[in-house]
Protein backbone atom coordinates (compact mmCIF):
# COMPACT_ATOMS: atom_id res chain seq x y z
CA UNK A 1 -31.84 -22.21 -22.48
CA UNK A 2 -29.43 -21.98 -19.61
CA UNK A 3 -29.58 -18.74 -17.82
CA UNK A 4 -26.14 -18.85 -15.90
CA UNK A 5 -22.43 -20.16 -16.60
CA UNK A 6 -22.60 -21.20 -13.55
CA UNK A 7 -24.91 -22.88 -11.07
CA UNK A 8 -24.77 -22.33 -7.01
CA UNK A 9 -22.70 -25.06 -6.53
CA UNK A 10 -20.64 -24.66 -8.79
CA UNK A 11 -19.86 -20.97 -7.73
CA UNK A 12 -19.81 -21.81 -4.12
CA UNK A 13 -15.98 -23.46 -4.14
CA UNK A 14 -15.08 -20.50 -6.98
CA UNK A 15 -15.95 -17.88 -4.28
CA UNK A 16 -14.45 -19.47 -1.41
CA UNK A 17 -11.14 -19.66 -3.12
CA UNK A 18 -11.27 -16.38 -4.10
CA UNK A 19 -11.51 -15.23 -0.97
CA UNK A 20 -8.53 -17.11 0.19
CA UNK A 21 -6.67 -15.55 -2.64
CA UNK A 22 -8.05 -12.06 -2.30
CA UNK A 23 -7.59 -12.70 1.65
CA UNK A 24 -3.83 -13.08 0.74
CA UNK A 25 -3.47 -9.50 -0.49
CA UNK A 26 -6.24 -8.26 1.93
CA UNK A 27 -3.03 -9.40 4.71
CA UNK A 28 -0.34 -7.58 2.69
CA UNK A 29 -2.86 -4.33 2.44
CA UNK A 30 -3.31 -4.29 6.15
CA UNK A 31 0.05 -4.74 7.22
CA UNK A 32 1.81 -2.45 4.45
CA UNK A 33 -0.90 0.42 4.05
CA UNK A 34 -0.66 2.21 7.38
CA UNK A 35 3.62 2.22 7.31
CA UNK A 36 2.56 3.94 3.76
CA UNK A 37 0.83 6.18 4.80
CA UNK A 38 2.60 7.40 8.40
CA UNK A 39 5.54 7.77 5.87
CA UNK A 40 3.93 10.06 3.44
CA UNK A 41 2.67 11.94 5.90
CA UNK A 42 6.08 12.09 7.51
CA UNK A 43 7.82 13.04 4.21
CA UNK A 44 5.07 15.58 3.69
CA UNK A 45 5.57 17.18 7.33
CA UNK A 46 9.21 17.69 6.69
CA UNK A 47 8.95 19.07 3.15
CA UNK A 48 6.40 21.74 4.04
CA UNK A 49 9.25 22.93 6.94
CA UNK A 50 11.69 23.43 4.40
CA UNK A 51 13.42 19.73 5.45
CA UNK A 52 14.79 17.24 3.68
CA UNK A 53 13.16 13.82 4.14
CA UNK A 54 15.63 10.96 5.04
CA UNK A 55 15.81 8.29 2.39
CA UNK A 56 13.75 5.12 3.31
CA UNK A 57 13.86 1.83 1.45
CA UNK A 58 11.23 1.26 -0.74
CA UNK A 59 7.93 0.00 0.80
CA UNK A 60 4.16 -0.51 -1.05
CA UNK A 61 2.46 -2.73 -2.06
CA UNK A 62 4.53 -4.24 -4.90
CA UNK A 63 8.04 -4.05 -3.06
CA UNK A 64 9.75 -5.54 -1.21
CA UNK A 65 8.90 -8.91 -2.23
CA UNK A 66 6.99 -10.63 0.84
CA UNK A 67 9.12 -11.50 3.88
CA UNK A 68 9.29 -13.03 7.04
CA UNK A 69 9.15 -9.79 9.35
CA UNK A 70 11.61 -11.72 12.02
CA UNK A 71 14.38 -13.34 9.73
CA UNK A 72 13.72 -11.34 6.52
CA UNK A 73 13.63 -14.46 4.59
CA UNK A 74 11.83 -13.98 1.19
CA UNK A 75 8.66 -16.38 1.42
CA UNK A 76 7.46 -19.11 -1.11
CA UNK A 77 4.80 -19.09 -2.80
CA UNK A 78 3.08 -21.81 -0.19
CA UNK A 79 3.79 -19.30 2.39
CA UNK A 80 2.29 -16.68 0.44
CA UNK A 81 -1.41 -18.31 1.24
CA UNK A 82 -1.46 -17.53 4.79
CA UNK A 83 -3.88 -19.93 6.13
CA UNK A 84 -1.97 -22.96 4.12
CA UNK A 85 1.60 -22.02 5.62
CA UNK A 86 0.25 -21.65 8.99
CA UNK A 87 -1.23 -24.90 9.08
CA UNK A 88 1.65 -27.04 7.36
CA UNK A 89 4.01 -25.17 8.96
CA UNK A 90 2.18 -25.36 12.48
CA UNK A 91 1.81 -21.26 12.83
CA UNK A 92 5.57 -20.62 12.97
CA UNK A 93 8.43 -19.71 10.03
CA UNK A 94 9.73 -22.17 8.76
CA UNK A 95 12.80 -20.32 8.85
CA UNK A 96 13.52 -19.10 11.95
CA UNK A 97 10.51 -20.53 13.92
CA UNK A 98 9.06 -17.40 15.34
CA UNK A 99 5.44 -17.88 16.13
CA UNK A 100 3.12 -16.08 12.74
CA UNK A 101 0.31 -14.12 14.09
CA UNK A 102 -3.30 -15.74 13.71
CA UNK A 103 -4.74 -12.98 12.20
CA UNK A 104 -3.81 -13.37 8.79
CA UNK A 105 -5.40 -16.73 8.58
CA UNK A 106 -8.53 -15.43 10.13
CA UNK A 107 -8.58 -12.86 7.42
CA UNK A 108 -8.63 -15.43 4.75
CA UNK A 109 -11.04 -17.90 6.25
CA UNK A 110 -13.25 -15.02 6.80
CA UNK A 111 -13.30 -13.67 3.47
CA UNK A 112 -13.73 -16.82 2.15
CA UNK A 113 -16.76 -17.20 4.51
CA UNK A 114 -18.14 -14.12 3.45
CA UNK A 115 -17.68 -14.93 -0.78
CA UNK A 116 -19.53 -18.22 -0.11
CA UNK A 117 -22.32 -16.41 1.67
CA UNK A 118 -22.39 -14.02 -0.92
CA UNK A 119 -22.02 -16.17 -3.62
CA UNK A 120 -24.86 -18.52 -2.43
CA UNK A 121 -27.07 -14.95 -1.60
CA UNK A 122 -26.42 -13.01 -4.78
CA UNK A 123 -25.61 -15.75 -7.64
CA UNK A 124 -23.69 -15.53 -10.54
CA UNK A 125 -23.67 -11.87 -11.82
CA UNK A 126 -22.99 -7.85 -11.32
CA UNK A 127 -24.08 -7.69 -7.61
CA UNK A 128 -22.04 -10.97 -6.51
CA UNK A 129 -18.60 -9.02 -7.85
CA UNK A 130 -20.00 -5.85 -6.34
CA UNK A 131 -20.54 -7.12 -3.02
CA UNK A 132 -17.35 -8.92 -3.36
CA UNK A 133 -15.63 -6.08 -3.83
CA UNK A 134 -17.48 -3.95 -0.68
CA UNK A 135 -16.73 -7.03 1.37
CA UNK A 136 -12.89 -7.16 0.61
CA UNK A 137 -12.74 -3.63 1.93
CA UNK A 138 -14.83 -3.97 4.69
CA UNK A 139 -12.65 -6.34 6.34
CA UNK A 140 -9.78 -4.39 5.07
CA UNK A 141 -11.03 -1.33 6.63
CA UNK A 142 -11.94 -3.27 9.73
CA UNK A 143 -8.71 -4.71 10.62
CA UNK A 144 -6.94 -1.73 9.91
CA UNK A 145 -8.96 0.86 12.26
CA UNK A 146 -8.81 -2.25 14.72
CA UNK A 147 -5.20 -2.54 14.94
CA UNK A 148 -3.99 1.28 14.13
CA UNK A 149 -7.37 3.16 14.83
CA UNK A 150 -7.09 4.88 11.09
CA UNK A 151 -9.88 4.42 8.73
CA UNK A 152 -7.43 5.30 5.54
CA UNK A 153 -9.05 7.84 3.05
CA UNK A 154 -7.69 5.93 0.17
CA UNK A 155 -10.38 2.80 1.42
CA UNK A 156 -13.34 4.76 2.15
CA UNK A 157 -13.63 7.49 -0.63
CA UNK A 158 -13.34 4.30 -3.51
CA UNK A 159 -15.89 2.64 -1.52
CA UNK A 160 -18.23 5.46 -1.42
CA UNK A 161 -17.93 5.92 -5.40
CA UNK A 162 -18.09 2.56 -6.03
CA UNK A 163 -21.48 2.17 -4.25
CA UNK A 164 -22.77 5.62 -6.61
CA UNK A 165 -21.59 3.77 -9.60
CA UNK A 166 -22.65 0.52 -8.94
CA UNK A 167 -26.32 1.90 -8.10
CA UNK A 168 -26.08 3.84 -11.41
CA UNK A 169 -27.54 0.61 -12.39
CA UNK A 170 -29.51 -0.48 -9.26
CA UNK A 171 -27.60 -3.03 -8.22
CA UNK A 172 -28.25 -2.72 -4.47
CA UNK A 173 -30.46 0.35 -4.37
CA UNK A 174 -31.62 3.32 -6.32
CA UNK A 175 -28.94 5.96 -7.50
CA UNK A 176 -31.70 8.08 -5.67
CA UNK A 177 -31.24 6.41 -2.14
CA UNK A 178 -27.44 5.76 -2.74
CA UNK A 179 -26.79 9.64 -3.42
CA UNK A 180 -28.88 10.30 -0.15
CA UNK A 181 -27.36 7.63 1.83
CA UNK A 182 -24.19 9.01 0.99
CA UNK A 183 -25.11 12.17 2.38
CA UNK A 184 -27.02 11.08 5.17
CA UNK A 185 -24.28 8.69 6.02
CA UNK A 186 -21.89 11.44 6.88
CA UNK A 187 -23.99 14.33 7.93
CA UNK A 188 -25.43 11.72 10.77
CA UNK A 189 -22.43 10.81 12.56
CA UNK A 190 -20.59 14.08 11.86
CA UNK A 191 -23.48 15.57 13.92
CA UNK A 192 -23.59 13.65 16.59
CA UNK A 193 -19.57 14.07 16.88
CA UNK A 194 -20.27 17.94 17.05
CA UNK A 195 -22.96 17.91 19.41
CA UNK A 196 -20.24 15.08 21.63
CA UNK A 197 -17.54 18.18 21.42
CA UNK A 198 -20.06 20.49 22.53
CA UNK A 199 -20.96 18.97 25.59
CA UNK A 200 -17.50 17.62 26.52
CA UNK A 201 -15.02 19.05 24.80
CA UNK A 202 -13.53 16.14 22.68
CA UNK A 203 -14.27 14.31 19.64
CA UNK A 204 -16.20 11.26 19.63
CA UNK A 205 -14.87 9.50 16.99
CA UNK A 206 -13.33 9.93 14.26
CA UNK A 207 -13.82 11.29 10.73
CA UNK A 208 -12.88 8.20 9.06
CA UNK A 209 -15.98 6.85 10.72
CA UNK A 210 -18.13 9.25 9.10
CA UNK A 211 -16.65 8.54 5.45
CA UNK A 212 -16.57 4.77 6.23
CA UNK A 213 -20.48 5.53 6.75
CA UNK A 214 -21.17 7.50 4.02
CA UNK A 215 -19.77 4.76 1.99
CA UNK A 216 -22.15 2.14 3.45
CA UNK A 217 -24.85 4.68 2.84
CA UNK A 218 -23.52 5.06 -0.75
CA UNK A 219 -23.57 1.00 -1.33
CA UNK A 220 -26.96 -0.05 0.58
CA UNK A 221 -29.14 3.64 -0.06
CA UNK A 222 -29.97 5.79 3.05
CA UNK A 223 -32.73 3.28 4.80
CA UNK A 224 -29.89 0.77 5.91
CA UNK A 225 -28.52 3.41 7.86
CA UNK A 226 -30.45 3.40 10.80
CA UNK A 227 -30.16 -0.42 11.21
CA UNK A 228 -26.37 -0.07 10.49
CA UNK A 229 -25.91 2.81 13.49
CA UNK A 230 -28.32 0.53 16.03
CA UNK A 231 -26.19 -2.63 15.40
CA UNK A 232 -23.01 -1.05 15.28
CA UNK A 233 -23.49 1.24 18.36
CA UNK A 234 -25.42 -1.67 20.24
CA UNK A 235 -22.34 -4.33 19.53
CA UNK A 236 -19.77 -1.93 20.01
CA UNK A 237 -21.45 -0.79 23.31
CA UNK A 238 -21.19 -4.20 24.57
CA UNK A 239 -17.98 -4.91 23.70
CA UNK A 240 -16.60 -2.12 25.52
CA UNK A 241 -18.73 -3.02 28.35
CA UNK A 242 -17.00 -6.77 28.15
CA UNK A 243 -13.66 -5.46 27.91
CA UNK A 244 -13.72 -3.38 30.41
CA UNK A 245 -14.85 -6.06 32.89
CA UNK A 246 -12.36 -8.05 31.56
CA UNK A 247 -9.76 -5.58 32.24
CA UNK A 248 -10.23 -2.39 34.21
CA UNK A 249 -7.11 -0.90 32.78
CA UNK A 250 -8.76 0.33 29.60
CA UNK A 251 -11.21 2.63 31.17
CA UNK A 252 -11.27 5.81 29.10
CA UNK A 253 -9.52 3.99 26.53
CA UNK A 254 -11.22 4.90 22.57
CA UNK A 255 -12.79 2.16 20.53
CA UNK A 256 -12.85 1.32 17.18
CA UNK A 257 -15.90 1.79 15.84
CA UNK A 258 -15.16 1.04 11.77
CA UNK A 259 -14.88 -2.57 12.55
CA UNK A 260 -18.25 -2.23 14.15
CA UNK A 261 -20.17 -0.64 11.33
CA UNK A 262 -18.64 -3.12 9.02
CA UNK A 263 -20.09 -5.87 10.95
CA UNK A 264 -23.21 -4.14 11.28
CA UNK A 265 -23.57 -4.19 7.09
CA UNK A 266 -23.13 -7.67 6.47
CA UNK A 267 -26.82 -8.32 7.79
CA UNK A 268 -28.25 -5.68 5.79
CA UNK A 269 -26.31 -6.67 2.61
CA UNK A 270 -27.48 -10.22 3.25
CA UNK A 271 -30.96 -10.11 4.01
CA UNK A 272 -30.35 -11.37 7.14
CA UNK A 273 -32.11 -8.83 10.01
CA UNK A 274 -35.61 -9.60 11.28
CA UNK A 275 -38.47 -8.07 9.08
CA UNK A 276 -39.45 -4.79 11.14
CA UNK A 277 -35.75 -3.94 10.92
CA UNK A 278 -35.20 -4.46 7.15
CA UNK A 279 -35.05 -1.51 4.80
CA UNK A 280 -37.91 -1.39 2.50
């Protein structure tokens, strides 16, 4: 008697298409969520002195219908799939011609990378659209603290639940370790922020990071999290060492560290570190 719906490679193509249809809205997210946000904010500043906030055309993530940001032109649905518009239509609009942005693309080929991966990992089942879902805010998360340096609330604190409720059930961990890793997750890297301000007087990151941890803690239990901090703090390390060979001019300059910590996850959710680093 059968045991799956599905076999591997059968699932394989499902997942990758998924993620080049879930990569579609990822793009919409990321560009739509932070102008959201800044605005409420905004409206909320105003309102508590007694203002009256201006009135703004509609903007979320239902309206206005996607557009090209140049001409305004309302896109089809070809050039709703990123990745497909920008290679028929050579990375430009095929309205006005400005040049589209590569990132959107990479978002979908990425995502689609990482389904596949976790598709052939995980199998048909609970923890494949679990780990689906942590991965689609991951890069989500990512992108955005990349390109605005915000780790939005409104990511993180659904992440973090979603990794109790999931491992209700065990699906990754033990409620156990998911409740400490929670915990752990933020205490840790609030600490070390505190004991940062102590000894210079300014923050060391910021306390998106420690949600976006807590969340990670939440998903994979408390023993991924010293892995997660030695990768992320090792990679991101380097990279600003890299950078700032490559360009002097961003000495002092802060770095996003949410897109490192998300990076530093994907070998823990996979399997994928070397054995003395795995968490039991």
């Amino acid at each position: 008697m059968p045991t799956s719906i599905l076999t591997i490679g059968e699932l394989i193509p499902i997942a990758g298409l998924a993620g080049l249809v879930l990569g579609s809205f990822v793009n919409l997210v990321i560009d739509r969520l932070p102008i959201m946000l800044d605005r409420r904010w905004q409206h909320d500043a105003i309102t508590m002195t007694g203002g009256s906030p201006p009135e703004v055309a509609r903007l979320d993530l239902l309206a206005p219908a996607s557009h090209c940001m140049s001409c305004g032109t309302r896109l089809s649905l070809l050039e709703l799939i990123p990745l497909a518009s920008w290679l028929v239509q050579r990375g430009r609009c095929r309205h006005c011609g400005i040049a589209i942005g590569r990132r959107a693309p990479l978002v979908e080929v990425g995502l689609a990378l990482l389904f596949v991966l976790a598709a052939w990992h995980f199998g048909p089942g609970i923890p494949l659209l679990a780990a689906m879902g942590l991965l689609g805010v991951l890069v989500t998360a990512a992108v955005i603290d990349l390109e605005t340096r915000l780790l939005p609330d409104v990511l993180t604190l659904p992440l973090l639940w979603l990794g109790l409720l999931v491992n209700v059930y065990g699906v990754f961990t033990t409620i156990d370790a998911a409740v400490l890793g929670a915990a752990l997750g933020y205490a840790s890297l609030w600490g070390v922020n505190a004991l940062f301000r102590l000894a210079t007087g300014r923050e060391g990151m910021g306390y998106g990071d420690f949600k976006l941890f807590a969340a990670l803690g939440a998903c994979l239990g408390w023993t991924a999290l010293p892995a997660i901090l030695i990768l992320a703090s090792a990679s991101g390390a380097l990279f600003g060492v890299l950078a700032l060979m490559a360009d002097r001019s961003r000495k002092g300059q802060p770095i996003a560290f949410g897109p490192w910590l998300a990076l530093a996850a994907l070998p823990v959710l996979f399997d994928l570190l070397p054995e003395g680093m795995m968490p039991p």
